[in-house]
PDB file of N, CA and C in Angstrom:
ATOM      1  N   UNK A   1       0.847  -1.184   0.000  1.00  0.00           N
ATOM      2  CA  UNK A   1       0.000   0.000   0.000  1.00  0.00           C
ATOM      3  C   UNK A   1       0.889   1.244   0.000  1.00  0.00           C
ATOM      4  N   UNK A   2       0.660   2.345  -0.713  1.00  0.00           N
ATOM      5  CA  UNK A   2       1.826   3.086  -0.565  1.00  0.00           C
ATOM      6  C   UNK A   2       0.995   4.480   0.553  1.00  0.00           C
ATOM      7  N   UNK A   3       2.341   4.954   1.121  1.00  0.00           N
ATOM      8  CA  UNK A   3       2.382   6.006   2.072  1.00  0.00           C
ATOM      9  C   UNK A   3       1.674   6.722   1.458  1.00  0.00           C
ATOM     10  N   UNK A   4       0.766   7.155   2.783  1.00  0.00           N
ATOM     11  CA  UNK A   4       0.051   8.498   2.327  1.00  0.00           C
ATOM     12  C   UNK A   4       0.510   9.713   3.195  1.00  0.00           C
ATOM     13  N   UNK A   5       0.200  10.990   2.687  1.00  0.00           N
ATOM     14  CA  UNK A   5       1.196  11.901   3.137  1.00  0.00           C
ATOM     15  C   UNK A   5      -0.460  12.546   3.901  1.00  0.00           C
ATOM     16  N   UNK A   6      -0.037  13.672   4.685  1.00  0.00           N
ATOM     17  CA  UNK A   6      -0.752  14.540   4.958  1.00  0.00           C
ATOM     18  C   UNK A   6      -1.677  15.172   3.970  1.00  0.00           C
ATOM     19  N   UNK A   7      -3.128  15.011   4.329  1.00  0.00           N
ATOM     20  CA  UNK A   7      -4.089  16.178   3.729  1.00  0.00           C
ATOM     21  C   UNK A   7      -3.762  17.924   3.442  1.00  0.00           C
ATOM     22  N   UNK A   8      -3.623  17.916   2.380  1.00  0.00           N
ATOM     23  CA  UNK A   8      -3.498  19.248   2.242  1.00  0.00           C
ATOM     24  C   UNK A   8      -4.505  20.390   2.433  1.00  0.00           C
ATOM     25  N   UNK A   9      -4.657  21.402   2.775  1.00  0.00           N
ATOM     26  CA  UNK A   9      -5.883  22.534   3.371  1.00  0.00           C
ATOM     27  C   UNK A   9      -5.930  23.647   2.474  1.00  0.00           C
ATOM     28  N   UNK A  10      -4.640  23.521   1.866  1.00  0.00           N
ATOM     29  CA  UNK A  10      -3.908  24.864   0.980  1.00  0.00           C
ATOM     30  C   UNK A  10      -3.437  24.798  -0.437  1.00  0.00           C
ATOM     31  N   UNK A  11      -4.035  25.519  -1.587  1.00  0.00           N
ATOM     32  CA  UNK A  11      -3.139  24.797  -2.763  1.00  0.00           C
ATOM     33  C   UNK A  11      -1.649  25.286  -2.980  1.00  0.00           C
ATOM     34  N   UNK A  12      -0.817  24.590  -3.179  1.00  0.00           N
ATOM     35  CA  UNK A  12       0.550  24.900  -3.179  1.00  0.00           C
ATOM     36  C   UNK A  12       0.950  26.101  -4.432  1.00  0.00           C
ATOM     37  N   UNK A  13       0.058  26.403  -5.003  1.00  0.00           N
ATOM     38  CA  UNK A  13      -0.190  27.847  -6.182  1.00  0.00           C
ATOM     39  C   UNK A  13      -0.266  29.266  -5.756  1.00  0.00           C
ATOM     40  N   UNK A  14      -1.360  29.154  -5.147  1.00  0.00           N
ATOM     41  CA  UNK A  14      -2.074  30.470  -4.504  1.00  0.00           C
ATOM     42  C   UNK A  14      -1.954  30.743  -3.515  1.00  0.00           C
ATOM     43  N   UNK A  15      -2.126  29.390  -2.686  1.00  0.00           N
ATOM     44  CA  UNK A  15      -2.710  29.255  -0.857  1.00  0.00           C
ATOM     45  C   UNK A  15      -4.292  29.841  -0.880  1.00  0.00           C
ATOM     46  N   UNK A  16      -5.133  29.720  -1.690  1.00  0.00           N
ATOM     47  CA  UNK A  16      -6.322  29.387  -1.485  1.00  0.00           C
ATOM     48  C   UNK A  16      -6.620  28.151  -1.278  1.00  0.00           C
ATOM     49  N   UNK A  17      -8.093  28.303  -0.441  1.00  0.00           N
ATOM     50  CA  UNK A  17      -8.523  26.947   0.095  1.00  0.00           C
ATOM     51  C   UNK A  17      -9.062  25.871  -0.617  1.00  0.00           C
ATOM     52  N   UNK A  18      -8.679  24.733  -0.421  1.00  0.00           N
ATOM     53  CA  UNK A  18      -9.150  23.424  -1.414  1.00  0.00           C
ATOM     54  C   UNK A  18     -10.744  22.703  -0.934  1.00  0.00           C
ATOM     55  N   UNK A  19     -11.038  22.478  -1.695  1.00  0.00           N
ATOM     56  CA  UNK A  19     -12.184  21.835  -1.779  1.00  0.00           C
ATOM     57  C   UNK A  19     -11.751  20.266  -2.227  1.00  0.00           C
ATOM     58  N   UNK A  20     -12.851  19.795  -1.833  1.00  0.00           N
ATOM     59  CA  UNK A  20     -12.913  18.176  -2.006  1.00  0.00           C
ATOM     60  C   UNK A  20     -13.315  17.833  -3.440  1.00  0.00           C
ATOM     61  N   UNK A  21     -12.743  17.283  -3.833  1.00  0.00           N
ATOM     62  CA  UNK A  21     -13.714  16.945  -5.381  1.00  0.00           C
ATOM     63  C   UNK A  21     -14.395  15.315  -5.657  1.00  0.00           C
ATOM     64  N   UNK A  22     -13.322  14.162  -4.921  1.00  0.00           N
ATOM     65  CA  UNK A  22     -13.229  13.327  -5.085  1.00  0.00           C
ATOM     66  C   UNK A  22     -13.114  12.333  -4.098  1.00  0.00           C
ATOM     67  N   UNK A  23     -13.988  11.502  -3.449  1.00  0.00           N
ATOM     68  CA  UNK A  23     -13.660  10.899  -2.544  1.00  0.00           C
ATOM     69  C   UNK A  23     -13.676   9.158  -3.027  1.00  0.00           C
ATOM     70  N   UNK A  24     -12.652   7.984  -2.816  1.00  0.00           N
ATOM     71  CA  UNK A  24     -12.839   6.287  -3.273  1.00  0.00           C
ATOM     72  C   UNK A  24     -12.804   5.707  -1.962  1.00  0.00           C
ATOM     73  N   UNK A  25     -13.594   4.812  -1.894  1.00  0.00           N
ATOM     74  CA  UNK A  25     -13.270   3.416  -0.899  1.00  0.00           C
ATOM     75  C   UNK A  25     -12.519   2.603  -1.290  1.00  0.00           C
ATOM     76  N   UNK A  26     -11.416   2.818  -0.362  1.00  0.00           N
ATOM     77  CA  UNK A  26     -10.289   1.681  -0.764  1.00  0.00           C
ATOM     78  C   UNK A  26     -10.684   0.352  -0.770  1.00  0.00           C
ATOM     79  N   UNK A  27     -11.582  -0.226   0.033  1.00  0.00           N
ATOM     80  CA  UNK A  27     -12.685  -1.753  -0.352  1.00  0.00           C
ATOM     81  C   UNK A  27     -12.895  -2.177  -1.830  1.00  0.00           C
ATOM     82  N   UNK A  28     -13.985  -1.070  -1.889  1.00  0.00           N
ATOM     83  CA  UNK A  28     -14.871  -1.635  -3.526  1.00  0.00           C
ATOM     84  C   UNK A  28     -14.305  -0.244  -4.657  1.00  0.00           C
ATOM     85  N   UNK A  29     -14.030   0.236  -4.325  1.00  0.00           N
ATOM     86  CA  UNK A  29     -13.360   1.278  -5.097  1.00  0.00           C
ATOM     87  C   UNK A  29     -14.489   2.491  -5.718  1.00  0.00           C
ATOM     88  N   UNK A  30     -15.539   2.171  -5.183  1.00  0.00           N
ATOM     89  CA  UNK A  30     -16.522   3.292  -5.441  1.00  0.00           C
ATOM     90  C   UNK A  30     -16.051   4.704  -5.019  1.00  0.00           C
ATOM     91  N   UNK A  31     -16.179   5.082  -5.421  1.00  0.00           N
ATOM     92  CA  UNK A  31     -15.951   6.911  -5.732  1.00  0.00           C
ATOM     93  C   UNK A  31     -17.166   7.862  -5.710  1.00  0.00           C
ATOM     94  N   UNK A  32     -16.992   8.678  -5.085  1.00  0.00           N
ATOM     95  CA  UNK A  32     -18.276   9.980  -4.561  1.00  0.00           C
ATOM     96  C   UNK A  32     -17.567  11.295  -5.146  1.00  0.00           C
ATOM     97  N   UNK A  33     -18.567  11.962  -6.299  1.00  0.00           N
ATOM     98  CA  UNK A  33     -17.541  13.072  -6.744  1.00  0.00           C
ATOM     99  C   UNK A  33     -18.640  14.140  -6.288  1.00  0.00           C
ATOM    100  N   UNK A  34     -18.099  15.432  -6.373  1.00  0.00           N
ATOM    101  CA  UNK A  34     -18.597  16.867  -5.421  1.00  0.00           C
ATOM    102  C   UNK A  34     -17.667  18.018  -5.776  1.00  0.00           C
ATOM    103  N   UNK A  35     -18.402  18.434  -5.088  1.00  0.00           N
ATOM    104  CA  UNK A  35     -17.624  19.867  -4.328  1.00  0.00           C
ATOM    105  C   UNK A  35     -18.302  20.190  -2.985  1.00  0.00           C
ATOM    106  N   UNK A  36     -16.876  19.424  -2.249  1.00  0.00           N
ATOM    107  CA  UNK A  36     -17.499  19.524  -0.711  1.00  0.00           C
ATOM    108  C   UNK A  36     -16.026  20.609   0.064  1.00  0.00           C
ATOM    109  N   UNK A  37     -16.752  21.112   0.976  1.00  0.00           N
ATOM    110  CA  UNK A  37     -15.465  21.837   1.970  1.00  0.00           C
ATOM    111  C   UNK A  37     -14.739  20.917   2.738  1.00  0.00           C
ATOM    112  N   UNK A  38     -14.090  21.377   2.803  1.00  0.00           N
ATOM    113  CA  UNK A  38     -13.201  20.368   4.137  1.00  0.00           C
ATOM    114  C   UNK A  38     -13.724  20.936   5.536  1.00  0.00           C
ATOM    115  N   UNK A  39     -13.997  19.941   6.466  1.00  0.00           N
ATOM    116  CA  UNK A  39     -14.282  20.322   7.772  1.00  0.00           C
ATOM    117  C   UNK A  39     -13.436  21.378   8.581  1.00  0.00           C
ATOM    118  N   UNK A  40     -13.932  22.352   8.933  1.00  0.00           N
ATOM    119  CA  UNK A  40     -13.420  23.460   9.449  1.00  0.00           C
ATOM    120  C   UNK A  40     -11.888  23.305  10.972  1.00  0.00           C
ATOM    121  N   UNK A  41     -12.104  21.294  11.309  1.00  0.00           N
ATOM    122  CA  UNK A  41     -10.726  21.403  11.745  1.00  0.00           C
ATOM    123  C   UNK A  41      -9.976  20.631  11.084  1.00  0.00           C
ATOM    124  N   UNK A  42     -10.146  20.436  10.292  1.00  0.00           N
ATOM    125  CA  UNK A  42      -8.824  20.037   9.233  1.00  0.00           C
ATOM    126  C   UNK A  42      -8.442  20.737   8.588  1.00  0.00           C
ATOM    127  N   UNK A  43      -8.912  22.569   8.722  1.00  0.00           N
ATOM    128  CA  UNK A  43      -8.427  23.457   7.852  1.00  0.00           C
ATOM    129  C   UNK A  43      -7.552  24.006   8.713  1.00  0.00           C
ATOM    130  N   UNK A  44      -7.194  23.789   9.990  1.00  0.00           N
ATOM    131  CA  UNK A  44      -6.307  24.210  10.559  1.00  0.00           C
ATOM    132  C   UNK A  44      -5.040  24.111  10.457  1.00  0.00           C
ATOM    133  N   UNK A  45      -4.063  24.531  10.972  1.00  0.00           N
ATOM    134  CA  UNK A  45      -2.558  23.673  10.777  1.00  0.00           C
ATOM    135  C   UNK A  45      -2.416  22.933  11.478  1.00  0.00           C
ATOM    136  N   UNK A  46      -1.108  21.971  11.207  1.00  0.00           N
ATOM    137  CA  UNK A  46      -0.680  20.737  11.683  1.00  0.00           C
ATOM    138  C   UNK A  46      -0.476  21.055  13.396  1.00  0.00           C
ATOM    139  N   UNK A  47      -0.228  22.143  13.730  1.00  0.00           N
ATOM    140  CA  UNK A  47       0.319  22.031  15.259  1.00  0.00           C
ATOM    141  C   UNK A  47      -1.118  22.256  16.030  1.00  0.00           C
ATOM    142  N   UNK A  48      -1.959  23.708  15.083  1.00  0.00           N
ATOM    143  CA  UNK A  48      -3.321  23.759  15.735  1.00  0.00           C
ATOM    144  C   UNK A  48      -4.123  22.489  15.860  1.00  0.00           C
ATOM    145  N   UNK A  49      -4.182  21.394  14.816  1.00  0.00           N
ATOM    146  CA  UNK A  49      -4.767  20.001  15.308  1.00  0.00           C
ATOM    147  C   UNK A  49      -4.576  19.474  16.040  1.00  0.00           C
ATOM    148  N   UNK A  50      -3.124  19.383  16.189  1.00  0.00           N
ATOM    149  CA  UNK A  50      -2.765  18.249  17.412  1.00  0.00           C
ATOM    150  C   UNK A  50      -2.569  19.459  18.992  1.00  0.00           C
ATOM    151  N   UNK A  51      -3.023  20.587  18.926  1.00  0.00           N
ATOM    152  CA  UNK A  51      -3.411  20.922  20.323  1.00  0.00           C
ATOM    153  C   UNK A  51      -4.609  21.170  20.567  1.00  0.00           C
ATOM    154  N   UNK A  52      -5.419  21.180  19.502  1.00  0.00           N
ATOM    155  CA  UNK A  52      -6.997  21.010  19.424  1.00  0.00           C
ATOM    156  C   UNK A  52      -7.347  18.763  19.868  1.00  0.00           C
ATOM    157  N   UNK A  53      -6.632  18.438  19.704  1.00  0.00           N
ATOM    158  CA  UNK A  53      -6.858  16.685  19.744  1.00  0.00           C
ATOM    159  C   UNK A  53      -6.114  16.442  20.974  1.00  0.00           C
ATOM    160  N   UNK A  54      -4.798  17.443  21.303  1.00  0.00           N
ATOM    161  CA  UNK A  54      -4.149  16.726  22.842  1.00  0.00           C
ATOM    162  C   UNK A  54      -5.566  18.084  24.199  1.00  0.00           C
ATOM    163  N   UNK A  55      -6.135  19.030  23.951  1.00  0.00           N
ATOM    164  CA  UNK A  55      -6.958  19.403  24.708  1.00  0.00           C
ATOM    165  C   UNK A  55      -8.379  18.181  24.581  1.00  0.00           C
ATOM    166  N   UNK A  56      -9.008  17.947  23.699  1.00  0.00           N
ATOM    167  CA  UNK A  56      -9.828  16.898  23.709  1.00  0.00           C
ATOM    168  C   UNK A  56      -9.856  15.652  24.535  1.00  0.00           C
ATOM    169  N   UNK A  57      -9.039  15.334  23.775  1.00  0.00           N
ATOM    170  CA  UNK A  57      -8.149  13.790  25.146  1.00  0.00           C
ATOM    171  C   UNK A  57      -7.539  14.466  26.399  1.00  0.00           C
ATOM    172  N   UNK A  58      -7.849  15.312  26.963  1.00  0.00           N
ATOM    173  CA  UNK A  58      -7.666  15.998  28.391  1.00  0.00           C
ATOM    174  C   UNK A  58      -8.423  16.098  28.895  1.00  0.00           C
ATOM    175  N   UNK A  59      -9.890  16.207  28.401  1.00  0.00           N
ATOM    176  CA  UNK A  59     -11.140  16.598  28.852  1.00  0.00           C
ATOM    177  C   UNK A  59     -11.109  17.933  28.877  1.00  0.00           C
ATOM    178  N   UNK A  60     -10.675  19.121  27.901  1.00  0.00           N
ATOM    179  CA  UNK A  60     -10.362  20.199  28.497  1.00  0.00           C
ATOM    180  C   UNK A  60      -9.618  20.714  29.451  1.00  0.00           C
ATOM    181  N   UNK A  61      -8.782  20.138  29.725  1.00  0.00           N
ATOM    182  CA  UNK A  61      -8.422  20.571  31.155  1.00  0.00           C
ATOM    183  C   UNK A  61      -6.625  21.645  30.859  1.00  0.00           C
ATOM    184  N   UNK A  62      -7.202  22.504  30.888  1.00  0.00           N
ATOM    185  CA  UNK A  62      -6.027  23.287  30.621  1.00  0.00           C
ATOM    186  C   UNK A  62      -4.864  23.715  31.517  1.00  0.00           C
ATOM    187  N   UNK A  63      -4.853  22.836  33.244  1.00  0.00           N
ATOM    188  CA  UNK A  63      -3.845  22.550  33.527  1.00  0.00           C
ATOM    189  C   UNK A  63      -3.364  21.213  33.225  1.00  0.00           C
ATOM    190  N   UNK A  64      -4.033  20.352  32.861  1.00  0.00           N
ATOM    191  CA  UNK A  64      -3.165  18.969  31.832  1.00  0.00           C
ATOM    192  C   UNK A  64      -2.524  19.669  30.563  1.00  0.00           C
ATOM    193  N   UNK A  65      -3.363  20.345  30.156  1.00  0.00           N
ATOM    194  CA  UNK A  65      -2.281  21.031  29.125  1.00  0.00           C
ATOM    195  C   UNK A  65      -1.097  21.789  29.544  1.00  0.00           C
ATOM    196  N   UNK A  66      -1.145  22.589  30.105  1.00  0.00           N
ATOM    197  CA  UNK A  66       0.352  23.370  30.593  1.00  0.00           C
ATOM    198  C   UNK A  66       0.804  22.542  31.257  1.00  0.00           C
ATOM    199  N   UNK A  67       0.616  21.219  31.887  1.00  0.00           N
ATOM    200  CA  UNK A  67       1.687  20.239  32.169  1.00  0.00           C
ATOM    201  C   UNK A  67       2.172  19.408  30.605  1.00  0.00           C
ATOM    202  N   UNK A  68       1.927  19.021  29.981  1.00  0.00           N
ATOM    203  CA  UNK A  68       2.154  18.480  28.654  1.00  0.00           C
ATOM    204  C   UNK A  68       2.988  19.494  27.833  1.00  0.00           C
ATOM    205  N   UNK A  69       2.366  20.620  27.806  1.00  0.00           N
ATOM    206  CA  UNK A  69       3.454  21.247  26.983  1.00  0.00           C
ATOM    207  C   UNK A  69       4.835  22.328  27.910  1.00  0.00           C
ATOM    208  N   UNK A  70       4.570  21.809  29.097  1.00  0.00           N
ATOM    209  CA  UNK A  70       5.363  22.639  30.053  1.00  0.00           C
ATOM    210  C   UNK A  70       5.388  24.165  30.010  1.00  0.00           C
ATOM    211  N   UNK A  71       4.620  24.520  29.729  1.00  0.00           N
ATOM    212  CA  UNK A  71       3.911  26.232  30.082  1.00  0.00           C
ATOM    213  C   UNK A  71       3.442  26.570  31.144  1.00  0.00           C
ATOM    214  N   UNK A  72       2.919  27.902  31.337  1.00  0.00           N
ATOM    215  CA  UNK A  72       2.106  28.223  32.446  1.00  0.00           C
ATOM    216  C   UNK A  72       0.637  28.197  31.866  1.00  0.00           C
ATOM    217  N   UNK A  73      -0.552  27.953  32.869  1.00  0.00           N
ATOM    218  CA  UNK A  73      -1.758  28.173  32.372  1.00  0.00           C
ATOM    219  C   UNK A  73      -2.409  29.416  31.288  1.00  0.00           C
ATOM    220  N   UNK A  74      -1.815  30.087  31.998  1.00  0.00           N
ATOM    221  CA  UNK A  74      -2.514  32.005  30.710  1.00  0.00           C
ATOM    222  C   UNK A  74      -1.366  31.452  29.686  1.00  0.00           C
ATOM    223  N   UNK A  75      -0.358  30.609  29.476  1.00  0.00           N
ATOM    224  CA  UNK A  75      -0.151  30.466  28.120  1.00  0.00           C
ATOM    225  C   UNK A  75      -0.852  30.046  27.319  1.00  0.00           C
ATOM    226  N   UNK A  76      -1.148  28.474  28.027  1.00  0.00           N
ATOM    227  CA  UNK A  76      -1.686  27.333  27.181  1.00  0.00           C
ATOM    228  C   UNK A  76      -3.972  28.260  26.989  1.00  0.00           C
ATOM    229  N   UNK A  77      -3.956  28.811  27.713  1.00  0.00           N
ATOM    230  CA  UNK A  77      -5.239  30.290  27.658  1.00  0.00           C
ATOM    231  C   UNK A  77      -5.079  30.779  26.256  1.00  0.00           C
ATOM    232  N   UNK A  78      -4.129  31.527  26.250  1.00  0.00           N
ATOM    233  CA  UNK A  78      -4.128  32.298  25.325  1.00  0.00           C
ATOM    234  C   UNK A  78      -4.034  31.724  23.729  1.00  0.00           C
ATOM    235  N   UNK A  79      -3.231  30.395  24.129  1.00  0.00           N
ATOM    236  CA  UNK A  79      -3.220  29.476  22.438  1.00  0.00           C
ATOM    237  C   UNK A  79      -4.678  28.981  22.493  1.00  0.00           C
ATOM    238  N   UNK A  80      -5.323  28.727  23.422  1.00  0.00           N
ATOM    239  CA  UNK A  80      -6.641  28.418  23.210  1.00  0.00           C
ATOM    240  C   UNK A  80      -7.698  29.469  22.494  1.00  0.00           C
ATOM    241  N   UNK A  81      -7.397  30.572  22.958  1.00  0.00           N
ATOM    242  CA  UNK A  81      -8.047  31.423  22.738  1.00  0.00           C
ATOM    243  C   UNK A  81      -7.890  32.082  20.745  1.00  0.00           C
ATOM    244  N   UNK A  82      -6.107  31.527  21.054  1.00  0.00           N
ATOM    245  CA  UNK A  82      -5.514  32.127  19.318  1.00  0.00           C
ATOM    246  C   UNK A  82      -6.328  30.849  18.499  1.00  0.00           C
ATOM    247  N   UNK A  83      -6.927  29.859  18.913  1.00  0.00           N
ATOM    248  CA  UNK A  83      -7.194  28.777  18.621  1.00  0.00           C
ATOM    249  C   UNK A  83      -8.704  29.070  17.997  1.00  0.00           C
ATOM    250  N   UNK A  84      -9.708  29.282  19.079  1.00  0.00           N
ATOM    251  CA  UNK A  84     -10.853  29.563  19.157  1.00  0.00           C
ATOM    252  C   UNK A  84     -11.288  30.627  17.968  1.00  0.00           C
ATOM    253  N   UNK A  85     -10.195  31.484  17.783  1.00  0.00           N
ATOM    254  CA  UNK A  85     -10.469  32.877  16.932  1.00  0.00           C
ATOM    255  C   UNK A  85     -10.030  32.221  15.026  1.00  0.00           C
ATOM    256  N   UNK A  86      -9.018  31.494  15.464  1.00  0.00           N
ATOM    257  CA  UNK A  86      -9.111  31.129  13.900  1.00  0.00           C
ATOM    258  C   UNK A  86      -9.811  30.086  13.643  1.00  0.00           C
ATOM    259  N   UNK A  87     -10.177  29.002  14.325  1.00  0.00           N
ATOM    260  CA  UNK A  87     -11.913  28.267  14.365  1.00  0.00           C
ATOM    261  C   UNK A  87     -12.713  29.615  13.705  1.00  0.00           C
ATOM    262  N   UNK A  88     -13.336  30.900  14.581  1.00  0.00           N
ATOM    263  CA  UNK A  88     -14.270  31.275  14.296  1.00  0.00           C
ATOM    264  C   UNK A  88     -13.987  31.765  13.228  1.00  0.00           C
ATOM    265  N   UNK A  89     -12.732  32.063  12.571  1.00  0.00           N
ATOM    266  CA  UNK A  89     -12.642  32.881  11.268  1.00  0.00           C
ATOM    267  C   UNK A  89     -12.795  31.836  10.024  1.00  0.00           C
ATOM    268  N   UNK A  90     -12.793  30.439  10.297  1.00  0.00           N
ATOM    269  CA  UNK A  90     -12.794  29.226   9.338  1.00  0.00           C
ATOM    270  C   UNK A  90     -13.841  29.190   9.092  1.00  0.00           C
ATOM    271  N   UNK A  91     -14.873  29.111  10.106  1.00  0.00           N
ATOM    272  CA  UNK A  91     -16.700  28.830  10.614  1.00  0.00           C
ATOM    273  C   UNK A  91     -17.283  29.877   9.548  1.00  0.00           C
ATOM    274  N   UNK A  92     -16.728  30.945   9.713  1.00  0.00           N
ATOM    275  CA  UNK A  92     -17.490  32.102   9.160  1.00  0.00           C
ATOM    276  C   UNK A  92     -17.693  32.166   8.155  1.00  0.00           C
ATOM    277  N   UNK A  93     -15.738  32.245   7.522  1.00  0.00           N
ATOM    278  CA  UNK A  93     -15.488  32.132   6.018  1.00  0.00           C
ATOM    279  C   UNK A  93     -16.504  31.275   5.068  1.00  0.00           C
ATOM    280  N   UNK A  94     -16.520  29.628   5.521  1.00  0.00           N
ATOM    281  CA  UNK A  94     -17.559  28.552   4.989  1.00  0.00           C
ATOM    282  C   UNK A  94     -19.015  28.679   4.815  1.00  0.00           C
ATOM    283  N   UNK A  95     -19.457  29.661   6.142  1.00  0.00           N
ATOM    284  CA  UNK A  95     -20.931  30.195   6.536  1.00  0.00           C
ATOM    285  C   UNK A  95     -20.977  30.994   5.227  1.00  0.00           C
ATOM    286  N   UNK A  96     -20.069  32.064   5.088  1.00  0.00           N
ATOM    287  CA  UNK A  96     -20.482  32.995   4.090  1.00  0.00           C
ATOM    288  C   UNK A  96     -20.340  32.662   2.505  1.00  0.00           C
ATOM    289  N   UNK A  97     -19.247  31.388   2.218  1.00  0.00           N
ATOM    290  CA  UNK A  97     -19.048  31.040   1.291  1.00  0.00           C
ATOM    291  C   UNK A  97     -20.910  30.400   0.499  1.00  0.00           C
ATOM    292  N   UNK A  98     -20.865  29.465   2.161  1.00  0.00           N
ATOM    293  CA  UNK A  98     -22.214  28.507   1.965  1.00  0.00           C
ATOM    294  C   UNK A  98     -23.532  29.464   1.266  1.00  0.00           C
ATOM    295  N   UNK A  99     -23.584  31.126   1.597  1.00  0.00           N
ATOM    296  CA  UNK A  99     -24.602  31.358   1.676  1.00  0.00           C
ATOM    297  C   UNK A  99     -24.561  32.614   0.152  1.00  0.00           C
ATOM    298  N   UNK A 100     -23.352  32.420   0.038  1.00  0.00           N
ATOM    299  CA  UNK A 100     -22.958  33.182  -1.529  1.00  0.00           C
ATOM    300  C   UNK A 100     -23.236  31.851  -2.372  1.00  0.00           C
ATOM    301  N   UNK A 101     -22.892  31.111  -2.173  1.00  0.00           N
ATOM    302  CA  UNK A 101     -23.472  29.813  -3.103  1.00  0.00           C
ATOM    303  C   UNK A 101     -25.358  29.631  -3.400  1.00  0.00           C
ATOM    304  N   UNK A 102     -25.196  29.655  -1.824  1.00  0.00           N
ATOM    305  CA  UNK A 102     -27.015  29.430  -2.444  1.00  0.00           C
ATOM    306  C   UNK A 102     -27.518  30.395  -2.824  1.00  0.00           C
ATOM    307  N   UNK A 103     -27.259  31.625  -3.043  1.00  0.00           N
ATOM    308  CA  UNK A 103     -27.367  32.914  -3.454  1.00  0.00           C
ATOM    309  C   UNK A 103     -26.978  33.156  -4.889  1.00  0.00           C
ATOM    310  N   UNK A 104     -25.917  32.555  -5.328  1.00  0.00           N
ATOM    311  CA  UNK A 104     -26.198  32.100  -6.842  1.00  0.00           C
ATOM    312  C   UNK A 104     -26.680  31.241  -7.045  1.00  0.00           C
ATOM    313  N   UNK A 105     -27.554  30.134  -6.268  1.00  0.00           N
ATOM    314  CA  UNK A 105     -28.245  29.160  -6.913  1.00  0.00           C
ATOM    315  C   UNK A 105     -29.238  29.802  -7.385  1.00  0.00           C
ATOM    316  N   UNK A 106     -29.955  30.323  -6.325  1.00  0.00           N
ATOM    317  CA  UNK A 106     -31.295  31.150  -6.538  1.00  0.00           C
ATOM    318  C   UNK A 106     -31.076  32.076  -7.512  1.00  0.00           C
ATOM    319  N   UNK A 107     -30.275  32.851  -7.949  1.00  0.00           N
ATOM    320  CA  UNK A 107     -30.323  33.183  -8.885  1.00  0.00           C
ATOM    321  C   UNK A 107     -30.113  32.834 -10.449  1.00  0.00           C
ATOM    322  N   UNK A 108     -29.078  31.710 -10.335  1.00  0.00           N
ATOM    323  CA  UNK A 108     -29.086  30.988 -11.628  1.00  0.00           C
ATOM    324  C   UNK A 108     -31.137  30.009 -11.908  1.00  0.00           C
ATOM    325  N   UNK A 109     -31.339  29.959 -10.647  1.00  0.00           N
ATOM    326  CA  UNK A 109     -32.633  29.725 -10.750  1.00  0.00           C
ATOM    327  C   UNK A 109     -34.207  30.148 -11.358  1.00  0.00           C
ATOM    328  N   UNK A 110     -33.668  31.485 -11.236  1.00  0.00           N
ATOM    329  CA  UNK A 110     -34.469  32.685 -11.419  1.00  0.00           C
ATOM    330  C   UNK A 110     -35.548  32.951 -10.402  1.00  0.00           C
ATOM    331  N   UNK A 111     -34.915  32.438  -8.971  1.00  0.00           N
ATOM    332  CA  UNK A 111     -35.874  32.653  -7.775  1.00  0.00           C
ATOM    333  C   UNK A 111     -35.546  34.047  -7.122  1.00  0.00           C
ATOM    334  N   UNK A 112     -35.500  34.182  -6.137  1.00  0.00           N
ATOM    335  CA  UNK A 112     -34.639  35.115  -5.456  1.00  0.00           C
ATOM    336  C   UNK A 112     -36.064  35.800  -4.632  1.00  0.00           C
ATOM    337  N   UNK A 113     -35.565  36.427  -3.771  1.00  0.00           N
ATOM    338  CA  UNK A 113     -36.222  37.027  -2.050  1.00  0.00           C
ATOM    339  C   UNK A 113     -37.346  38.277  -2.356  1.00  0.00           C
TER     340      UNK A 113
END
């Protein structure tokens, strides 16, 4: 089976965001084609995941975190917080993308408000 590398979030051209086009089951080899977003935490970076996944498996607990990464608490705070803000700027971006889309649907439709 050959290595698979990391999901990419970013195109290596622009650094605009990628969309899904193509998804196979490695089983039966069926294939699902689209245009889907990528889930808003896999658009994160590699370090924001894995302190978004080592707070999860903590239960939250953000003095298990500043013991793990050997910080003080208002550190491991404040990456939460730098955390939380580019979540909400991912959330948004997709929200508004989602709603410019159906906004040309309706209009390629000839519906509209």
């Amino acid at each position: 089976m050959a290595r698979r590398g990391r999901l990419p979030t970013s195109c290596p051209s622009c650094s605009g965001d990628l969309r899904v086009a193509r998804l196979v089951c490695p089983e039966c080899e069926t294939a699902v084609q689209g245009d889907y977003l990528l889930p808003a935490l896999s658009r994160l970076g590699s370090e924001d995941q894995q302190f978004a996944l080592a707070f999860i498996l903590r239960s939250g607990s953000l003095k298990e975190m500043a013991k793990l990464y050997g910080v003080s608490y208002p550190t491991v705070r404040n990456r939460l917080d730098d955390l939380i803000a580019r979540l909400s700027a991912i959330i948004e971006s997709q929200e508004a993308e989602a709603a410019a889309e159906d906004a040309a649907g309706v209009d390629a439709d000839g519906g509209g408000g």
